[in-house]
Protein backbone atom coordinates (compact mmCIF):
# COMPACT_ATOMS: atom_id res chain seq x y z
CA UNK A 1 0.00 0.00 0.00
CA UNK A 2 2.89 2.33 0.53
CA UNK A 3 3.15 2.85 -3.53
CA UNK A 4 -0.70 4.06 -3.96
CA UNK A 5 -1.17 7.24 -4.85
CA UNK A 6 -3.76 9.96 -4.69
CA UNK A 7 -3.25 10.17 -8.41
CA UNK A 8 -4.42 6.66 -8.74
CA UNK A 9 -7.55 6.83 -5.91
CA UNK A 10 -8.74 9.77 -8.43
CA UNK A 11 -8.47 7.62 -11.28
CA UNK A 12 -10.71 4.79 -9.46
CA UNK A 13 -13.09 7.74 -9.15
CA UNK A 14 -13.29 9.16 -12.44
CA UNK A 15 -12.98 5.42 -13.81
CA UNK A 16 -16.34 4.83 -11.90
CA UNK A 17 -18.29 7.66 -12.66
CA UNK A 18 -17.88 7.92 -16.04
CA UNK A 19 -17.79 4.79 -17.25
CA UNK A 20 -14.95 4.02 -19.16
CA UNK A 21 -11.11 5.02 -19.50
CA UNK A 22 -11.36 7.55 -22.32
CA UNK A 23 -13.47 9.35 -20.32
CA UNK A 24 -11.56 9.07 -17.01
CA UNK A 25 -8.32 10.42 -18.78
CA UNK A 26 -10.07 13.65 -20.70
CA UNK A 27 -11.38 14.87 -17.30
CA UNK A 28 -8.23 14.18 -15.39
CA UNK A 29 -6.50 15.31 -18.52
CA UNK A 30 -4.13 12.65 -18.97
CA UNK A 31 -4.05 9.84 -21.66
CA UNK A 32 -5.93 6.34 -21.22
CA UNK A 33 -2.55 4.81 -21.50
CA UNK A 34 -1.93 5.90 -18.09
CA UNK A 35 -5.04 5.70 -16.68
CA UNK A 36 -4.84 2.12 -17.68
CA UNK A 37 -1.45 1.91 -15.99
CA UNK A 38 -2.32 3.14 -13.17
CA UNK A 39 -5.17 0.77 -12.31
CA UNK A 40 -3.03 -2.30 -13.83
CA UNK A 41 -0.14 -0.94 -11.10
CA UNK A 42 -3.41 -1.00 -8.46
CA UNK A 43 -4.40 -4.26 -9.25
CA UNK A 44 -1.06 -5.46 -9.31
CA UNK A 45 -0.22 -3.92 -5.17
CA UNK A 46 -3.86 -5.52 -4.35
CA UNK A 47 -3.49 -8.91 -5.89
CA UNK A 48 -7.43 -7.98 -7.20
CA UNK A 49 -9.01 -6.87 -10.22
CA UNK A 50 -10.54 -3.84 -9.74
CA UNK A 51 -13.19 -3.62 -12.62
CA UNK A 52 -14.78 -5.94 -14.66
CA UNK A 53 -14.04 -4.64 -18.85
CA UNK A 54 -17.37 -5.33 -20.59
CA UNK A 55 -18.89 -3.40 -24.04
CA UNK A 56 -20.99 -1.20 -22.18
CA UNK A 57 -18.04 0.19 -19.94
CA UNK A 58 -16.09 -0.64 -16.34
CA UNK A 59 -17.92 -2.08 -13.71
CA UNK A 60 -16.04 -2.24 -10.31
CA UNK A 61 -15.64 -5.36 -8.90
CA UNK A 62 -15.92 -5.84 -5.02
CA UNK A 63 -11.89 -4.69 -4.45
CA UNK A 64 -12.82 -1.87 -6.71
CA UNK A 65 -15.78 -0.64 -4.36
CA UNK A 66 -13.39 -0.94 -1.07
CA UNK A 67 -10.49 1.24 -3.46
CA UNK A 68 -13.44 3.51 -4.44
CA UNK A 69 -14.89 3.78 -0.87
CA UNK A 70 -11.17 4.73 0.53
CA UNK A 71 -10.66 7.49 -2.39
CA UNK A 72 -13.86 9.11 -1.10
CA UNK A 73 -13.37 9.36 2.27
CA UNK A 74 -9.54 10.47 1.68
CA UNK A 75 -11.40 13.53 -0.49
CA UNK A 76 -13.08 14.12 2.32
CA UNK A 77 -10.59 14.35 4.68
CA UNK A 78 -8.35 16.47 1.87
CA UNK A 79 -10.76 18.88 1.83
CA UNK A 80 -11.49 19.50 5.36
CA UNK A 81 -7.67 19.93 5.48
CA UNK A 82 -7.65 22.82 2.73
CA UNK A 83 -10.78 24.73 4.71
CA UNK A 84 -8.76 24.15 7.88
CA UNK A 85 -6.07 25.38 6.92
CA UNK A 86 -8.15 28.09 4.82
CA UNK A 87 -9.66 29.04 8.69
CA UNK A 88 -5.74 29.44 10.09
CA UNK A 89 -4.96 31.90 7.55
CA UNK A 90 -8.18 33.75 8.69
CA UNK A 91 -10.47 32.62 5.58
CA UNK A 92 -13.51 32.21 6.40
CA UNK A 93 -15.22 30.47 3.72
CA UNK A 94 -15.94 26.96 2.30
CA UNK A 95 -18.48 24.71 0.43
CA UNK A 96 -20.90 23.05 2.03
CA UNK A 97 -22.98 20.12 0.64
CA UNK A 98 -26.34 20.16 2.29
CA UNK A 99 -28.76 17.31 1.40
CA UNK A 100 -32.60 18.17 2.36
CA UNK A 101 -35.37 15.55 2.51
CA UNK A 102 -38.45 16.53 0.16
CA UNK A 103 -40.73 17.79 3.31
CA UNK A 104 -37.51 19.94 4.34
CA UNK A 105 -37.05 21.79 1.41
CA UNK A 106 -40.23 24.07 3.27
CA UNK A 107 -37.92 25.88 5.44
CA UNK A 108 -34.14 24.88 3.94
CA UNK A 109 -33.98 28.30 2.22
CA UNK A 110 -35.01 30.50 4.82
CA UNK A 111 -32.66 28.25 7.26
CA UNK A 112 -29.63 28.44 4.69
CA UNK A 113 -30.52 32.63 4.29
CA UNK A 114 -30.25 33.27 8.31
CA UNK A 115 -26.78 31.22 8.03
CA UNK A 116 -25.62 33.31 5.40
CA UNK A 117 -26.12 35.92 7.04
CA UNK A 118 -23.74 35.26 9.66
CA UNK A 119 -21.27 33.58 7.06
CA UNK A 120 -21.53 35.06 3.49
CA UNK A 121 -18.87 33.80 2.46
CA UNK A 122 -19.96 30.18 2.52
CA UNK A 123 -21.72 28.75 0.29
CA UNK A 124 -24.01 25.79 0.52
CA UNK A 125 -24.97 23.55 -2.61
CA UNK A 126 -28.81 22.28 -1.40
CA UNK A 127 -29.61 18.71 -2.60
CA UNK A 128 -33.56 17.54 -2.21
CA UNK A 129 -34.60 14.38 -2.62
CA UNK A 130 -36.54 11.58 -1.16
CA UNK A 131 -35.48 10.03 2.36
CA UNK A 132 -33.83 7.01 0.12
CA UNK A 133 -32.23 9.55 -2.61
CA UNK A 134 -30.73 11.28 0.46
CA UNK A 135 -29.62 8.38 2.29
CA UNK A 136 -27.72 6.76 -0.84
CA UNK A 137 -25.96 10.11 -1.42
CA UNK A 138 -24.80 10.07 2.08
CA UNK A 139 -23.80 7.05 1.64
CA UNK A 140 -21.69 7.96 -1.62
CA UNK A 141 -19.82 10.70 0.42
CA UNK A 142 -21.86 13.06 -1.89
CA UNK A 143 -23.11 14.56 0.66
CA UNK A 144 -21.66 16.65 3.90
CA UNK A 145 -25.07 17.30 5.88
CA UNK A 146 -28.33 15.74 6.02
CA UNK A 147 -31.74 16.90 7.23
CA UNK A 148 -33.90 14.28 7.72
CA UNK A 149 -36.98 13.05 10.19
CA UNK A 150 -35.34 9.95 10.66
CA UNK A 151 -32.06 8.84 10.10
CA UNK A 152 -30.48 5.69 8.52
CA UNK A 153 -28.97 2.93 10.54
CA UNK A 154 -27.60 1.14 7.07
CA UNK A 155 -24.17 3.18 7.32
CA UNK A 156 -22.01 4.73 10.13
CA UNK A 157 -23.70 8.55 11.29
CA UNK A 158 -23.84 11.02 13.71
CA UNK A 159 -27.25 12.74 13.86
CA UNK A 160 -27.95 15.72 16.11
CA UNK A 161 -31.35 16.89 16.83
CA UNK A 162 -32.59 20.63 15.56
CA UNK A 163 -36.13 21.15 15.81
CA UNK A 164 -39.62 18.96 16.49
CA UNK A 165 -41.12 17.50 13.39
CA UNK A 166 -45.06 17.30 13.76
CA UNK A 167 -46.81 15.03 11.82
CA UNK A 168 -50.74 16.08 11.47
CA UNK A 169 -54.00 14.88 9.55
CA UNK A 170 -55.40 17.39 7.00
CA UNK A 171 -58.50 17.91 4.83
CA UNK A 172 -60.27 20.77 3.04
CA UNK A 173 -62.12 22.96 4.98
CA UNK A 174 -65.46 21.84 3.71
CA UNK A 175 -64.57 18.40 4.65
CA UNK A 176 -67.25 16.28 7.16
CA UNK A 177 -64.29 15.86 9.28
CA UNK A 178 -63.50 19.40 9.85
CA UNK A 179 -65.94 20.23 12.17
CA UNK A 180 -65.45 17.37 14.43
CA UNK A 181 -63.11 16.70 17.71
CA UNK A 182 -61.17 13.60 19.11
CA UNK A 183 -61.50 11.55 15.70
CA UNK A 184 -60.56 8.66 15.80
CA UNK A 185 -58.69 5.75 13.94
CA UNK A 186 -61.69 4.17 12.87
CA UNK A 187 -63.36 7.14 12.12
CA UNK A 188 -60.73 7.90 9.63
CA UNK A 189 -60.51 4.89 7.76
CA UNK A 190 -63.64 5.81 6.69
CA UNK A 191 -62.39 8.23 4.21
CA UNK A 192 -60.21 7.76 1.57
CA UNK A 193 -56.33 8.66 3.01
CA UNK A 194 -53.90 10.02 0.60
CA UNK A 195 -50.41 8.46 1.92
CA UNK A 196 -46.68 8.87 0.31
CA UNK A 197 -45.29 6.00 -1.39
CA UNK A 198 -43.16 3.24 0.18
CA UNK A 199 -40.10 4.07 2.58
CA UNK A 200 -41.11 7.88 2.91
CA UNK A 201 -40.44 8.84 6.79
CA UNK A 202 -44.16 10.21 6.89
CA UNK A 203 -45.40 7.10 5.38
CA UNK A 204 -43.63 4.91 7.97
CA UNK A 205 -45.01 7.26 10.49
CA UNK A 206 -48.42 6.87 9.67
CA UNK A 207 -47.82 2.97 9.46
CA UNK A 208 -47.19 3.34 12.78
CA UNK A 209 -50.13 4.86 13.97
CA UNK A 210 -52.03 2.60 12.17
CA UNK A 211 -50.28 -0.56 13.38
CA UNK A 212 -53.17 -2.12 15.28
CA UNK A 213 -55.59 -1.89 12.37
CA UNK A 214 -54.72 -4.78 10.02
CA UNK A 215 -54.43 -3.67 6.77
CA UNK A 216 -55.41 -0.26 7.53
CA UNK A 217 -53.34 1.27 4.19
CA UNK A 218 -54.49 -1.76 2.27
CA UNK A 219 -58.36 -0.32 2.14
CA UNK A 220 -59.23 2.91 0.59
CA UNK A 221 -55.97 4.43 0.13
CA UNK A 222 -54.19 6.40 -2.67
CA UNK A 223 -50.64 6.68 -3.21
CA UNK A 224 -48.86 9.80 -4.21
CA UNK A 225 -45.06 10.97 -4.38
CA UNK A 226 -45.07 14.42 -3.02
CA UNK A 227 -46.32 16.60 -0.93
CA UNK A 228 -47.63 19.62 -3.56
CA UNK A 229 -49.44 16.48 -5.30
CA UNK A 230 -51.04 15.95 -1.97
CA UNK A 231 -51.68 18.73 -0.63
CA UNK A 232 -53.78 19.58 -4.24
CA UNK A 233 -55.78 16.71 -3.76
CA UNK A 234 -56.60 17.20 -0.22
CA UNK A 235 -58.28 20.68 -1.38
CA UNK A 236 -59.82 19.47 -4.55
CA UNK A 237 -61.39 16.99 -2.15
CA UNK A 238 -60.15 13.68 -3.00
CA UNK A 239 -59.87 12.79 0.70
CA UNK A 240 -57.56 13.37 4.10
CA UNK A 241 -53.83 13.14 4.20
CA UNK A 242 -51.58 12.34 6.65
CA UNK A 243 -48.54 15.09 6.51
CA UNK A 244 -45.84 17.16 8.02
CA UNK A 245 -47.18 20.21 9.47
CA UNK A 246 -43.87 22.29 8.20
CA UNK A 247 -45.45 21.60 4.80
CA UNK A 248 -49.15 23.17 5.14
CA UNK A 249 -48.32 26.63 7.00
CA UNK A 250 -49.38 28.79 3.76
CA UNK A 251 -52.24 26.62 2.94
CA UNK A 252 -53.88 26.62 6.52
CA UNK A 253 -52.81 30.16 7.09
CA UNK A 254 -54.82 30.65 3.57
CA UNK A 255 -57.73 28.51 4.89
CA UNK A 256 -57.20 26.33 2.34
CA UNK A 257 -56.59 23.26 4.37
CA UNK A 258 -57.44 22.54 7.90
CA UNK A 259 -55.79 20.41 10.49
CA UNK A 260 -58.17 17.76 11.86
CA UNK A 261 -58.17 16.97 15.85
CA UNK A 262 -58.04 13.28 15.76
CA UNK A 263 -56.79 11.73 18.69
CA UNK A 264 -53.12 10.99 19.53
CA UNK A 265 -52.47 13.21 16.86
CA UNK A 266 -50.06 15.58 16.03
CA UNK A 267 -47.43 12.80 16.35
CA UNK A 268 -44.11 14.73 17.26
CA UNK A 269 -40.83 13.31 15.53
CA UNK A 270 -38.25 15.32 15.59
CA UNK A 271 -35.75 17.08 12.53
CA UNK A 272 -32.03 15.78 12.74
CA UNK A 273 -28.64 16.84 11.07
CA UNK A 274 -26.89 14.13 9.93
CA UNK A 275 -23.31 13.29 9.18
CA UNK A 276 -21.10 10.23 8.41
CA UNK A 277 -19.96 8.94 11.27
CA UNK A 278 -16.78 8.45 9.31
CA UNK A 279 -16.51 12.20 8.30
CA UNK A 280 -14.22 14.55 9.40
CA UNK A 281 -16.02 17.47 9.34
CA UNK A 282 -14.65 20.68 7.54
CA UNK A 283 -14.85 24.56 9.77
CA UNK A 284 -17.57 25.70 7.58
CA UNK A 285 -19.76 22.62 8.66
CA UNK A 286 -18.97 22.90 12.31
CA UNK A 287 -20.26 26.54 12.01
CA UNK A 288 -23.12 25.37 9.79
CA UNK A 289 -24.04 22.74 13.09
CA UNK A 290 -23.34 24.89 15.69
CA UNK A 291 -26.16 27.33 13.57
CA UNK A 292 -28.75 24.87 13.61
CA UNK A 293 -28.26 23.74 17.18
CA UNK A 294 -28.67 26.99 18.40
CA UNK A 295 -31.41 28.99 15.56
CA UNK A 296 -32.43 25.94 13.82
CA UNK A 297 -35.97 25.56 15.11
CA UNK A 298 -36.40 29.07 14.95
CA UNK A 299 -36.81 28.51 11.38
CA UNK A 300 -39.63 25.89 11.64
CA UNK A 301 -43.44 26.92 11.32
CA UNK A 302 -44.81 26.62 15.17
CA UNK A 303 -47.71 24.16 15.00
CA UNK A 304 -49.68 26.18 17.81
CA UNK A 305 -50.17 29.26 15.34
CA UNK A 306 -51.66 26.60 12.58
CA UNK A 307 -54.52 24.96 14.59
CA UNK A 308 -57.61 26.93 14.57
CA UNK A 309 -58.89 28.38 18.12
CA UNK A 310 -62.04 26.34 19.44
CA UNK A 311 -64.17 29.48 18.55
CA UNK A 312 -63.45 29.17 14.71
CA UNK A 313 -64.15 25.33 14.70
CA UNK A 314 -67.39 26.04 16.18
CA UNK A 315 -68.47 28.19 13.15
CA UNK A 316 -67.83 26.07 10.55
């Protein structure tokens, strides 16, 4: 191992996401002659072959994937060097890689505006995807933060919490439902739920609360990916939805959607930054944590100011 070199880990990386030599060597800018060197010197200190050479490209082989997995986190560890170093010489500035689940991406912006603020001169790349898109780019060391409901236990991570996460019942305000108290499950299996598809954190929430009930999602249920989809149907009247309260603020401060009282609702989960456990984090992160440990649920709708007072639920 003595003879790798960085040089070489970059080629495994290049090699991997591109696809194929050529490809490698005109981003590196070198020739595939010694891109192809350098992996056949690799696989010579292993004893392993590193990729499998078919027509459609290079496919790394199970050595190639640990190679791979040590060229990221060296990157990582690189770069948290350079802004270290960048934070000795009195520069404060750095990149930050901030992945958002889809039901965060309702407060991200103003959240990544108040850090600005105190740090312009970072900036922060913002990633949103679905809780699996987000975990397999954390995974990939594409990521340096995540904000998530509920983090992974399928890789090494250290997740701080920020901020409650409450989980509510909605329908339109015309809705049967709307006028009534302490509803309960049975009660509202008796109207078509909207739910989020398959390993969403709300959808394993609502699982959950549901668990008693055999087949409760099985009956008169419709599946949809996002939130905007659902919250349209909800107030075109296609039934209830089960959702994250940081999602709804505008619609229920428009009275356009109403937050039902059904009992042992809301369900409070909590928000959580997440890391690698394996990642050295860079200054501009730590400053980036320390900011959401401190303001971070200052930036979260409060739930209190979206229920409507007893008086208004008596007239409708």
């Amino acid at each position: 191992m003595r003879t790798l070199s960085l040089r070489q880990l970059r080629s495994i990386q290049e090699i991997s996401r591109l696809g194929t030599i050529a490809a490698a060597a005109r981003s590196l800018g070198l020739t595939a002659p010694a891109i192809t060197l350098q992996v056949k010197q690799m696989e010579e200190e292993f004893g392993l072959t590193l990729f499998d050479r078919t027509s459609d490209g290079m496919h790394l082989r199970e050595a190639g994937y640990a190679a791979l997995k040590a060229a990221d986190a060296i990157e990582t560890v690189l770069q948290g060097l350079q802004d270290d170093l960048d934070a000795i010489k009195g520069v404060r500035r750095g990149l930050i890689r901030l992945g958002v689940v889809s039901t965060a991406k309702y407060f991200a912006p103003s959240m990544i505006a108040g850090f600005r603020k105190d740090h312009p001169a970072i900036e922060i790349k913002l990633l949103v995807g679905n809780r699996f898109e987000i975990v397999e780019q954390l995974r990939a060391y594409e990521l340096d933060i995540a904000l998530m409901g509920r983090p992974p236990t399928e890789i090494p991570i250290e997740a701080k919490v920020f901020g409650d996460h409450p989980l509510v019942m909605i329908a339109a305000p015309g809705h049967p439902l709307a006028a009534l108290r302490s509803i309960d499950k049975a009660r509202l299996l008796q109207e078509p739920i909207i739910i989020r598809e398959p390993g969403s954190g709300t959808r394993k929430s609502l699982e959950t609360f549901f668990s008693a009930i055999p087949d409760a999602l099985e009956r008169n249920t419709t599946q949809m990916g996002s939130n905007e989809t659902i919250k349209q149907a909800v107030m075109a009247g296609l039934g209830i939805a089960f959702i994250s309260a940081h999602t709804i603020a505008f619609e229920v401060e428009m009275r356009r959607l109403v937050i039902l009282d059904v009992v042992d609702m809301p369900i409070r989960k909590q928000w959580f930054a997440v890391t690698r456990g394996d990642h050295v984090p860079a200054p501009a992160e730590k400053a980036f944590a320390t900011f959401l440990s401190q303001k971070g649920a200052t930036f979260l709708p409060m739930l209190d100011r979206l229920y409507p007072s007893d008086a208004s639920r008596l007239e409708r």
